[in-house]
C-alpha atoms as a PDB file:
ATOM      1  CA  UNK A   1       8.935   1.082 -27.135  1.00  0.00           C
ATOM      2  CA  UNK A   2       7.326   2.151 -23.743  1.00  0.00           C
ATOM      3  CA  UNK A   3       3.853   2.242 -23.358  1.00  0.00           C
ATOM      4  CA  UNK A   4       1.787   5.680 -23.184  1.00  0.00           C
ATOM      5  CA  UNK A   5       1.306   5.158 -19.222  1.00  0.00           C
ATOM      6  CA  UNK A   6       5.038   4.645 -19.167  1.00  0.00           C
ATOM      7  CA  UNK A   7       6.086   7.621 -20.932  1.00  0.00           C
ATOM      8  CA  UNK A   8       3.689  10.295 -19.062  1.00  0.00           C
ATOM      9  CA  UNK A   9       3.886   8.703 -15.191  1.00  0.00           C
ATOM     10  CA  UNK A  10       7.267   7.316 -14.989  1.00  0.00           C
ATOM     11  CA  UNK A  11      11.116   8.663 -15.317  1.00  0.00           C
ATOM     12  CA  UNK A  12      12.296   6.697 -18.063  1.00  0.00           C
ATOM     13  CA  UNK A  13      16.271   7.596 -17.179  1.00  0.00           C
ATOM     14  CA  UNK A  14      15.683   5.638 -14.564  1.00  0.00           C
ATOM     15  CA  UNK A  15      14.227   2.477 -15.934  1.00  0.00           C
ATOM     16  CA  UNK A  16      14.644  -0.295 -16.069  1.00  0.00           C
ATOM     17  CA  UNK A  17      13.729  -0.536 -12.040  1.00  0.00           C
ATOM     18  CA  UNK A  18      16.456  -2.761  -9.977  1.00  0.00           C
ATOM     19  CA  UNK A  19      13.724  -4.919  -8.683  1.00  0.00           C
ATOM     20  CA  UNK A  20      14.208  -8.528  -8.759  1.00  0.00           C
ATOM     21  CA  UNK A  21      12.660 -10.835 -11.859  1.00  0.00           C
ATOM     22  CA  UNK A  22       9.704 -11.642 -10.767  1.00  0.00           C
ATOM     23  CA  UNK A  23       8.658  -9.357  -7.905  1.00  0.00           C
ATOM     24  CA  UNK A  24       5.303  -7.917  -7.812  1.00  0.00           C
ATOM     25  CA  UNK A  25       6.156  -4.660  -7.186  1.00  0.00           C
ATOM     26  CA  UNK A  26       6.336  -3.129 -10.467  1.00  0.00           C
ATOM     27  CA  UNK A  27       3.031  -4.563 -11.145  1.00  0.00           C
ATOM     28  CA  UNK A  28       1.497  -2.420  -8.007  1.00  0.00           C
ATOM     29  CA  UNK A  29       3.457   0.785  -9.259  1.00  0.00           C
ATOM     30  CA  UNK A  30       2.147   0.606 -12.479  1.00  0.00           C
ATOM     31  CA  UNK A  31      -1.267  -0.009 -11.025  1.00  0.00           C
ATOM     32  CA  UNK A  32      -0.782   3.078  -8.913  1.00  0.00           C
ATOM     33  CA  UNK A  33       0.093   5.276 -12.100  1.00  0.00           C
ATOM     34  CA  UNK A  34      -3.044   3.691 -13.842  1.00  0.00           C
ATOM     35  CA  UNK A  35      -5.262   4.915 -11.542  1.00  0.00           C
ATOM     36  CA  UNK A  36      -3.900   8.575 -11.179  1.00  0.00           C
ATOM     37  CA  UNK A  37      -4.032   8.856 -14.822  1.00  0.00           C
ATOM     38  CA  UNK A  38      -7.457   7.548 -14.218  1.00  0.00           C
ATOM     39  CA  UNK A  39      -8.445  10.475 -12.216  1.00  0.00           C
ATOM     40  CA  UNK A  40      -6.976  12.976 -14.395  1.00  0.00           C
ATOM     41  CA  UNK A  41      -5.116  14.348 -11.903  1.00  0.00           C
ATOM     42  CA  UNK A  42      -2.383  17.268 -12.359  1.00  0.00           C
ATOM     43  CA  UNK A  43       0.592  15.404 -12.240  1.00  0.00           C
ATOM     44  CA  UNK A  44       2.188  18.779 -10.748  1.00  0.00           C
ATOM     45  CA  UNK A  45      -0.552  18.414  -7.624  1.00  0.00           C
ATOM     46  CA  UNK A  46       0.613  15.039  -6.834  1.00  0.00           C
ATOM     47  CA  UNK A  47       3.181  13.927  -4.615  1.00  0.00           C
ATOM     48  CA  UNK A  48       3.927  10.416  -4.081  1.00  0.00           C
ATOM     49  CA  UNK A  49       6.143   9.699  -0.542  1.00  0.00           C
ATOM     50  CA  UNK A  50       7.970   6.150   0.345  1.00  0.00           C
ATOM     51  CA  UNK A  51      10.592   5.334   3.251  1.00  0.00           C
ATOM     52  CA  UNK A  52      12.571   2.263   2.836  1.00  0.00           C
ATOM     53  CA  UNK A  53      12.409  -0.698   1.450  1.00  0.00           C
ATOM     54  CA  UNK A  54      11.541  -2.801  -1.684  1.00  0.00           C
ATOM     55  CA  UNK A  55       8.281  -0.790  -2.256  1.00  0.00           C
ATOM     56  CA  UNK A  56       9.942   2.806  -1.762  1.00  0.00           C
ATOM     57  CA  UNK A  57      11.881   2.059  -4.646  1.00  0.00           C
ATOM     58  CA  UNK A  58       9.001   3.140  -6.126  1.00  0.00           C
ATOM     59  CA  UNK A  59       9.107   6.853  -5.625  1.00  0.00           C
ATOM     60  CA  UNK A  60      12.798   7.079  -7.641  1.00  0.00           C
ATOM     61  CA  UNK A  61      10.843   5.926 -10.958  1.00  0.00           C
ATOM     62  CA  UNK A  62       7.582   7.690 -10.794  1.00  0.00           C
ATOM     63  CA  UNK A  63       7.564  11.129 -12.922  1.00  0.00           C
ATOM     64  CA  UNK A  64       5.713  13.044 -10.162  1.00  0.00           C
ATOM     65  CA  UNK A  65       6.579  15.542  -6.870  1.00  0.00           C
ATOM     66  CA  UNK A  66       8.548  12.666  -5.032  1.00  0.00           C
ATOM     67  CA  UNK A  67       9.965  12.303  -1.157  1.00  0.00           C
ATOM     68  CA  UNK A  68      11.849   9.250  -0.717  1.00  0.00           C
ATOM     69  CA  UNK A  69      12.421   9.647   3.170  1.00  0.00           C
ATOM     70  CA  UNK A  70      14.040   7.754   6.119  1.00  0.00           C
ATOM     71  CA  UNK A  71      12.920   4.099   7.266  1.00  0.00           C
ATOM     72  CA  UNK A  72       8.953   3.720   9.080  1.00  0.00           C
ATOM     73  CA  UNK A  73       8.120   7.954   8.661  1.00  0.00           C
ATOM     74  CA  UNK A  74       7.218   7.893   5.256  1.00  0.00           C
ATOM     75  CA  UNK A  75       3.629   8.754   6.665  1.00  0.00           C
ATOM     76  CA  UNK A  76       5.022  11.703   9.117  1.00  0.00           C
ATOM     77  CA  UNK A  77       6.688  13.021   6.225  1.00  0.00           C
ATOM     78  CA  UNK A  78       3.259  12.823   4.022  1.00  0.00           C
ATOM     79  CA  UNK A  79       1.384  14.172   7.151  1.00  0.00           C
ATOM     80  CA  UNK A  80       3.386  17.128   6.802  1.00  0.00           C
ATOM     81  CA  UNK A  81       3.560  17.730   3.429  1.00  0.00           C
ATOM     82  CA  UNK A  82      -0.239  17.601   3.235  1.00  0.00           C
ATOM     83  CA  UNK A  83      -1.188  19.860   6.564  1.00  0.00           C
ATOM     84  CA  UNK A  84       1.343  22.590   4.314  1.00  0.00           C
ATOM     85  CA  UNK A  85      -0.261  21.795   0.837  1.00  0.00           C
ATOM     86  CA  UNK A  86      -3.550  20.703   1.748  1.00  0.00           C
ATOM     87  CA  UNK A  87      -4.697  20.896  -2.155  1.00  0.00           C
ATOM     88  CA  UNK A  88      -2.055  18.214  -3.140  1.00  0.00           C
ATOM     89  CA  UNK A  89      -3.137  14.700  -3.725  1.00  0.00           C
ATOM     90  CA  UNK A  90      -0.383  12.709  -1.389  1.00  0.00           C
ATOM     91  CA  UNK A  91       0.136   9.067  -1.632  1.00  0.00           C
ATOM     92  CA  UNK A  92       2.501   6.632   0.269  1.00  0.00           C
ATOM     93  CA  UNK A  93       3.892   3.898  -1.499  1.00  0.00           C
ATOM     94  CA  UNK A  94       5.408   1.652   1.237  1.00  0.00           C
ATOM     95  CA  UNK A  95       6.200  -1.738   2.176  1.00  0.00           C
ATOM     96  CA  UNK A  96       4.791  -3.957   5.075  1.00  0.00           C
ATOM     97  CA  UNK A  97       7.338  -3.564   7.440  1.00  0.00           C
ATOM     98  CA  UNK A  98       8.119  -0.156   6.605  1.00  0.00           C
ATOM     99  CA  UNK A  99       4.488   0.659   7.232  1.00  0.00           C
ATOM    100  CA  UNK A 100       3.344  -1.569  10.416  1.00  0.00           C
ATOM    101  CA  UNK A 101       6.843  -2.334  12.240  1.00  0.00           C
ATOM    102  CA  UNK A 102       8.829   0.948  12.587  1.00  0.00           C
ATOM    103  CA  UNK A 103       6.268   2.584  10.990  1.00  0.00           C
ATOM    104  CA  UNK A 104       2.910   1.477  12.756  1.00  0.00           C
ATOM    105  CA  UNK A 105       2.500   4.142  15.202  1.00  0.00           C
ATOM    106  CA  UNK A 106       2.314   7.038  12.171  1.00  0.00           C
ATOM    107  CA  UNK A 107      -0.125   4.631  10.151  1.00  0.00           C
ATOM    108  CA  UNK A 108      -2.580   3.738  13.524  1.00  0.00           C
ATOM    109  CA  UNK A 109      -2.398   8.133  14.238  1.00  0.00           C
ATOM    110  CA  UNK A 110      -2.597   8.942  10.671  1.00  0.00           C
ATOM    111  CA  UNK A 111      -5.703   6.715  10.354  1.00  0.00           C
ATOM    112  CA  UNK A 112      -7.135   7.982  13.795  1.00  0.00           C
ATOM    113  CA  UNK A 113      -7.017  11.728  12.475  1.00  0.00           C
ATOM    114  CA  UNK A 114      -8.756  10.598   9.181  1.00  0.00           C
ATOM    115  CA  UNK A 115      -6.475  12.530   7.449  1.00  0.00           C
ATOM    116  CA  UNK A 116      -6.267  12.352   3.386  1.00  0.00           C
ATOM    117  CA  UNK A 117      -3.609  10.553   2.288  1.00  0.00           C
ATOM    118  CA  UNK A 118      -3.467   7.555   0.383  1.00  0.00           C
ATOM    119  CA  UNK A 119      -1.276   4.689   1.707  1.00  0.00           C
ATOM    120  CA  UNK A 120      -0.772   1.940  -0.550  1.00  0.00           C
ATOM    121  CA  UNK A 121       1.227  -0.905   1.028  1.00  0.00           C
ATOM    122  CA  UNK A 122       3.145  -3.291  -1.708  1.00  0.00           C
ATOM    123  CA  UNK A 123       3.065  -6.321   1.083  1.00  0.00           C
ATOM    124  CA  UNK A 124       5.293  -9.513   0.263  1.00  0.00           C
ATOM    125  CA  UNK A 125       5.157 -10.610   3.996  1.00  0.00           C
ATOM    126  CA  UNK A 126       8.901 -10.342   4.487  1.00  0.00           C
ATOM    127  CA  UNK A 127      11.648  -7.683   4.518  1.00  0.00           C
ATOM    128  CA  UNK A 128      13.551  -8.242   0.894  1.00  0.00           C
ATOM    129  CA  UNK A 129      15.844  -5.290   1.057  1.00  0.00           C
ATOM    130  CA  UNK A 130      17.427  -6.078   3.665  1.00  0.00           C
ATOM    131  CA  UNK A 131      17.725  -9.546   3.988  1.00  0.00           C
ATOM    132  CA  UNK A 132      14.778 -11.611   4.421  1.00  0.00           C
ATOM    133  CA  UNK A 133      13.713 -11.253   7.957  1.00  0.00           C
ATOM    134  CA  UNK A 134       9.861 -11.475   9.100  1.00  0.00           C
ATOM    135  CA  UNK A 135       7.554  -8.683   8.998  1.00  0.00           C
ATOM    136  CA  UNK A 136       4.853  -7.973  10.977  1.00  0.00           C
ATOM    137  CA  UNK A 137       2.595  -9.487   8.230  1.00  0.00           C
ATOM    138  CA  UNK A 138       4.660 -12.874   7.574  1.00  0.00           C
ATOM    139  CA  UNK A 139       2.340 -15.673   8.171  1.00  0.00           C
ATOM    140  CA  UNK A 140       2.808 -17.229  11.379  1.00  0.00           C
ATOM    141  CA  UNK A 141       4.533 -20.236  11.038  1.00  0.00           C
ATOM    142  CA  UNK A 142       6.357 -19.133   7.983  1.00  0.00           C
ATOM    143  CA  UNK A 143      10.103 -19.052   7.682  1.00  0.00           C
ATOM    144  CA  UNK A 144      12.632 -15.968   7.662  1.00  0.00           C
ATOM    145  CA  UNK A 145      16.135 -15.411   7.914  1.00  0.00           C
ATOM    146  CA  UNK A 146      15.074 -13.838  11.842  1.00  0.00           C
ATOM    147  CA  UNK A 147      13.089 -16.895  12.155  1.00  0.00           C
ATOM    148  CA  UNK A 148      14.922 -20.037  10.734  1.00  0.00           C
ATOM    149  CA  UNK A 149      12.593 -22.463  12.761  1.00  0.00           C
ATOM    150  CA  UNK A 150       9.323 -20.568  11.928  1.00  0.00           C
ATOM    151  CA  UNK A 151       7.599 -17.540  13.462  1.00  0.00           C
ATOM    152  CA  UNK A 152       5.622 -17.797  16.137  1.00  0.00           C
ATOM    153  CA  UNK A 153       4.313 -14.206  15.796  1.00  0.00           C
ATOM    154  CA  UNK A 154       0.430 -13.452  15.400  1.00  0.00           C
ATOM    155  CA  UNK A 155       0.405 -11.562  11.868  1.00  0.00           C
ATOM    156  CA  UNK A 156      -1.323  -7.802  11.200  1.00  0.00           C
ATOM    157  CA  UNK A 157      -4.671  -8.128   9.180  1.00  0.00           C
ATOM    158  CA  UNK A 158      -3.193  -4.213   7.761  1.00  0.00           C
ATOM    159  CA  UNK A 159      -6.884  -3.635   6.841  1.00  0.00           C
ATOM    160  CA  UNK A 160      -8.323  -4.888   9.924  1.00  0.00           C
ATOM    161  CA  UNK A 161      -5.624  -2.811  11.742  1.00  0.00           C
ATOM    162  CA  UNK A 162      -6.547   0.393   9.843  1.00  0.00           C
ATOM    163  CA  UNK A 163     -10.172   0.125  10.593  1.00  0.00           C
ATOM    164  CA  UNK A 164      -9.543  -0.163  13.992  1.00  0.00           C
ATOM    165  CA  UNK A 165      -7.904   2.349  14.152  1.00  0.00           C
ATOM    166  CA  UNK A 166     -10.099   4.521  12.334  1.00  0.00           C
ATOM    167  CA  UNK A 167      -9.738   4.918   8.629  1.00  0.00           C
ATOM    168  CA  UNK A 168     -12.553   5.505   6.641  1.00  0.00           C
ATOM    169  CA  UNK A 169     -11.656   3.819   3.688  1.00  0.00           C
ATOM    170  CA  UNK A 170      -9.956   0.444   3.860  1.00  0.00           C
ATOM    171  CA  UNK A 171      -9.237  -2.301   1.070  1.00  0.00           C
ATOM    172  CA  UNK A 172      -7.060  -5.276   0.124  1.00  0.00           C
ATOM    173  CA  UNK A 173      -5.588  -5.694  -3.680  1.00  0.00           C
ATOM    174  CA  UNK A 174      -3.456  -8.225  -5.108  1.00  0.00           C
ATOM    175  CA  UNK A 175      -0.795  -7.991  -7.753  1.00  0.00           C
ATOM    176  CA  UNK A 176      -2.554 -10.759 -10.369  1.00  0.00           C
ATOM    177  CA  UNK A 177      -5.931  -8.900  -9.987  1.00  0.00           C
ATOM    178  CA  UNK A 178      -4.569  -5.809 -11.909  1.00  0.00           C
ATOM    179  CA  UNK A 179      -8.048  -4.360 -12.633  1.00  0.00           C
ATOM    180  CA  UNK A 180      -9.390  -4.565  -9.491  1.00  0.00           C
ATOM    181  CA  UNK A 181      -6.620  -3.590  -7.435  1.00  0.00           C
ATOM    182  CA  UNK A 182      -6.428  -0.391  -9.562  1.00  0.00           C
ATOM    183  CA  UNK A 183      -9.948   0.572  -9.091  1.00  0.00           C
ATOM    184  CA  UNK A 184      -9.431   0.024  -5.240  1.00  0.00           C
ATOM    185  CA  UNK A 185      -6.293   2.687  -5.326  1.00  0.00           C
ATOM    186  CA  UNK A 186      -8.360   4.890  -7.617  1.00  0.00           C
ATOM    187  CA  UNK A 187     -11.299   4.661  -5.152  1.00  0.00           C
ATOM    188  CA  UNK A 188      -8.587   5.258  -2.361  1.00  0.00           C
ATOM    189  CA  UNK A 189      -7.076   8.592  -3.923  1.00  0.00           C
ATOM    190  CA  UNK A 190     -10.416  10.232  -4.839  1.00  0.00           C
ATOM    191  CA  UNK A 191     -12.159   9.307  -1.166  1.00  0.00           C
ATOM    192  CA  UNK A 192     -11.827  12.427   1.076  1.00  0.00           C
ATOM    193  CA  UNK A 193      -9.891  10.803   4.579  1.00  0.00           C
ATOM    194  CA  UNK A 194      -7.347   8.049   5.188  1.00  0.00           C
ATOM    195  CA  UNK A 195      -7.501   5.842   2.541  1.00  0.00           C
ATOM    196  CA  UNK A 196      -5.002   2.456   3.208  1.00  0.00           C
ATOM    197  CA  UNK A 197      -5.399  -0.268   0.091  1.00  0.00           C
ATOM    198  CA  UNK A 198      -3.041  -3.511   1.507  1.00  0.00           C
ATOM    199  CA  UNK A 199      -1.782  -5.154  -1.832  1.00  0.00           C
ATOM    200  CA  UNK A 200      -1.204  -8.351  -1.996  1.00  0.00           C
ATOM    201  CA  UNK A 201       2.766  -8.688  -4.259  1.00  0.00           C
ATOM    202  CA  UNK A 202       4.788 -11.862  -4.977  1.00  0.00           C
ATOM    203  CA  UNK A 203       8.367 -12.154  -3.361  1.00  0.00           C
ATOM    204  CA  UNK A 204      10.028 -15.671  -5.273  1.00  0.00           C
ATOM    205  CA  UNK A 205      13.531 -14.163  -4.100  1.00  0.00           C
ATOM    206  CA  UNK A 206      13.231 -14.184  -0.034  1.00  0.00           C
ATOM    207  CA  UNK A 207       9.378 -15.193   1.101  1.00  0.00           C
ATOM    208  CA  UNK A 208       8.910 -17.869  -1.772  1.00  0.00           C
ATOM    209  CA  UNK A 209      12.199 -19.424  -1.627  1.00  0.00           C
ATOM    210  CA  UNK A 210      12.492 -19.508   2.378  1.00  0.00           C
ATOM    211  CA  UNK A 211       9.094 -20.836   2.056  1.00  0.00           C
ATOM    212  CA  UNK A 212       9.139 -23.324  -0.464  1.00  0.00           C
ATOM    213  CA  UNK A 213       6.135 -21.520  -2.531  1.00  0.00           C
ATOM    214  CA  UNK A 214       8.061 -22.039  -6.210  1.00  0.00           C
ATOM    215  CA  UNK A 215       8.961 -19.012  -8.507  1.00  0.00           C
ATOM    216  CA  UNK A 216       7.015 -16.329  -9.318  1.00  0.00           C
ATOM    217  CA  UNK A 217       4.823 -18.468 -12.079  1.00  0.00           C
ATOM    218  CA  UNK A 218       4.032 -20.318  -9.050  1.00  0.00           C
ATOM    219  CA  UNK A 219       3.270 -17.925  -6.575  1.00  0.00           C
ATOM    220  CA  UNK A 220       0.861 -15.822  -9.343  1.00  0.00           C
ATOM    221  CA  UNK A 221      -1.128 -18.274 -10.290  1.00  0.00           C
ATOM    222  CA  UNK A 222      -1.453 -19.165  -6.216  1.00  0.00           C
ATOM    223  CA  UNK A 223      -3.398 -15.363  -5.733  1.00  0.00           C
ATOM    224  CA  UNK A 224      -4.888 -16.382  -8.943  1.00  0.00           C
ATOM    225  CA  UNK A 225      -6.407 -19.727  -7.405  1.00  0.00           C
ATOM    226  CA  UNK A 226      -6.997 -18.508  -4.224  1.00  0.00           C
ATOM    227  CA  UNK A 227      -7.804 -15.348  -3.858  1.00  0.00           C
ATOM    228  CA  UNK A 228     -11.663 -14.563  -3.523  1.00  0.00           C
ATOM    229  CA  UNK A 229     -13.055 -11.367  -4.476  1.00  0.00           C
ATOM    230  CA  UNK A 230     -15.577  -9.831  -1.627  1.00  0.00           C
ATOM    231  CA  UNK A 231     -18.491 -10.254  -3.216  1.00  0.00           C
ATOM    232  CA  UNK A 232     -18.517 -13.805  -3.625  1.00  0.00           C
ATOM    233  CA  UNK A 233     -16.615 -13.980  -0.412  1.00  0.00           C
ATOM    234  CA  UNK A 234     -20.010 -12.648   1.015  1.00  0.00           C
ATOM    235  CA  UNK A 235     -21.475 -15.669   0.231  1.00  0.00           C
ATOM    236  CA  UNK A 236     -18.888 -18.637   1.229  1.00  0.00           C
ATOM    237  CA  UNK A 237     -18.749 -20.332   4.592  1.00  0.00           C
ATOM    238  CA  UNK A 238     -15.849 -20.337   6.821  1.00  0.00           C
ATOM    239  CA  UNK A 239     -15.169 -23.326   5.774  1.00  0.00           C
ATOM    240  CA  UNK A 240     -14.932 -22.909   1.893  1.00  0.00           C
ATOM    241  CA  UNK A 241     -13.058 -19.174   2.965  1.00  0.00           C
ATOM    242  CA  UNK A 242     -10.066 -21.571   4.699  1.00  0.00           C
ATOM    243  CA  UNK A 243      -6.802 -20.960   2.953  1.00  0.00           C
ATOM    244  CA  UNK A 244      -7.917 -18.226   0.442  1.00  0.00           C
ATOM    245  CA  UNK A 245      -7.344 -14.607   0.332  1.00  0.00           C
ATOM    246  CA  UNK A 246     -10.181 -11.878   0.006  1.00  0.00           C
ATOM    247  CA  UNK A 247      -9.667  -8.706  -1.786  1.00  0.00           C
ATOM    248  CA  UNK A 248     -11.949  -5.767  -2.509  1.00  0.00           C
ATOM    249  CA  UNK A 249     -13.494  -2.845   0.007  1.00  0.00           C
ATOM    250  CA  UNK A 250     -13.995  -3.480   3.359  1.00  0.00           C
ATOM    251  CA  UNK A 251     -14.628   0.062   4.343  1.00  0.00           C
ATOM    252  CA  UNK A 252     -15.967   3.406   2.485  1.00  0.00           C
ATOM    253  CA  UNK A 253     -17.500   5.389   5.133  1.00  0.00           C
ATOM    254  CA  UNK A 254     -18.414   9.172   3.899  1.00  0.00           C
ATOM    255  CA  UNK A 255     -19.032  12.380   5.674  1.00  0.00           C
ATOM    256  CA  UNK A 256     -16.327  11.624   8.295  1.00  0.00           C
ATOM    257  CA  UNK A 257     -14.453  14.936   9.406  1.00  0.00           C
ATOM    258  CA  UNK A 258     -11.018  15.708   7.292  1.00  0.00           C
ATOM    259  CA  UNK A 259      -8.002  16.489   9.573  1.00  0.00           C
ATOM    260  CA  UNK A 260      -6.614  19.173   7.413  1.00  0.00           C
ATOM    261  CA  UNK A 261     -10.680  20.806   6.840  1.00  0.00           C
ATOM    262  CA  UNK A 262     -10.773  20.421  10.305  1.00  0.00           C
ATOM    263  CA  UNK A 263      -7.608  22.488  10.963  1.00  0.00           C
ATOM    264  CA  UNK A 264      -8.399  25.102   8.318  1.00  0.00           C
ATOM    265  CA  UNK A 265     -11.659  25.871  10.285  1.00  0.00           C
ATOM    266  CA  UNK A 266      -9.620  25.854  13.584  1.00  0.00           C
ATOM    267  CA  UNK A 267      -7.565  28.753  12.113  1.00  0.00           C
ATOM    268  CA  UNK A 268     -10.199  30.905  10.456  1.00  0.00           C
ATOM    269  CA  UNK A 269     -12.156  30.709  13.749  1.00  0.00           C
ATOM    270  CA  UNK A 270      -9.359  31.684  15.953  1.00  0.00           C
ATOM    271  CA  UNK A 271      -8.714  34.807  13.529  1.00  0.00           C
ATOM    272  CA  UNK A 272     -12.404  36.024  14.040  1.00  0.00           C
ATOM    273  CA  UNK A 273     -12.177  35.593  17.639  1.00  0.00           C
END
């Protein structure tokens, strides 16, 4: 029997999802449906946008105003949708790639704007859908079918990379840190600007098996040993920080101009003038 959560948020003639055993994604989707029911949001005021990929999967199975759209524009399309319907709560459910490859340019201008939408990236550090090659967040030195030999590529800190470029609310979740990670997406959607939360899944299919990391036992119980949570991250030297992960809020910052506020004052002064 399906759970409460399952019957209200998600479309149950589509289940079960055609993600692989052991993927984290489903983990992250159900932790973005906890924390809209969380909120207590209309479900007929939400829309939930993806592109392609693993992660945009997503928007098929979730029981609310849905836009699955073409590859790296999920965020143009959400732009959109959210300059027309400024009263709807829009959230992008992408992947890594999707977002910061073909995508990046919408993500760095979206966050530059400060304009409220939600992205929530499900990052496994590889392209699954469509074969395995390296993203733009695969560890440098990690292997890929694009990069047999290991990449030399400099990796995207997506956080980091969203700060820069001037969102005002920026965190990292992982898939074995349920509670947490749903908190950060709740914090995300109710925070009035560009909110990106970078979560941490668990690929055993292409990333763990290129890699050697073990099945998805294996690569779980990895966040679970080695990912730090920011408060006691706070407090450990470089040196005890080597190798571990650190999840939480890196960036709430209030009071910073909306894009679509903005533009609504832009028209009503033009129409007195």
């Amino acid at each position: 029997m399906a759970s409460e959560l399952i019957n209200n948020t998600m479309r149950l003639r589509n289940l079960p999802h055609i993600w692989c055993p052991g993927c984290g994604n489903g983990i992250l989707m159900r932790d973005v449906a906890q924390a809209i029911t969380n909120l207590g949001l209309d479900r007929d005021k939400v829309v939930i946008v993806s592109g392609i990929g693993c992660s945009s999967r997503a928007a098929g199975y979730m029981n609310y105003n849905t836009l699955h759209t073409t590859h790296g524009r999920a965020i143009a399309f959400a732009t959109g949708i959210k300059m027309a319907k400024p009263e709807l709560t829009v959230i992008v459910i992408t992947g890594d790639g999707d977002s910061s490859a073909i995508g990046g340019n919408h993500l760095i201008h979206a966050a530059r704007r400060n304009i409220d939408l939600t992205v929530v990236v499900f990052n496994n550090n590889i392209y699954g859908m469509t074969g395995g090659q390296f993203s733009p967040t695969t560890p440098t030195g990690s292997f890929a079918t694009t990069a047999p030999y290991g990449s030399i590529d400099r990796t995207f800190d997506l956080p980091t990379l969203a700060m820069g470029a001037g969102a005002t609310y920026a965190a990292r979740g992982s898939a074995y840190h349920v509670p947490q990670t749903t908190k950060l997406i709740q914090d995300g959607i109710a925070h009035k600007g560009f909110a990106l939360i970078d979560c941490m899944a668990v690929c055993p299919t292409y990333y763990g098996r290129k890699n050697k990391k073990g099945d998805a036992v294996k690569m779980m119980t990895w966040q679970k040993e080695n990912v730090v949570l920011k408060a006691k991250a706070d407090t450990m030297t470089p040196e005890e920080l080597e190798g571990k992960a650190v999840i939480g809020c890196f960036r709430n910052e209030q009071n910073v101009p909306e894009y679509t506020a903005e533009y609504t004052k832009l028209i009503e002064r033009l129409k007195k003038a």
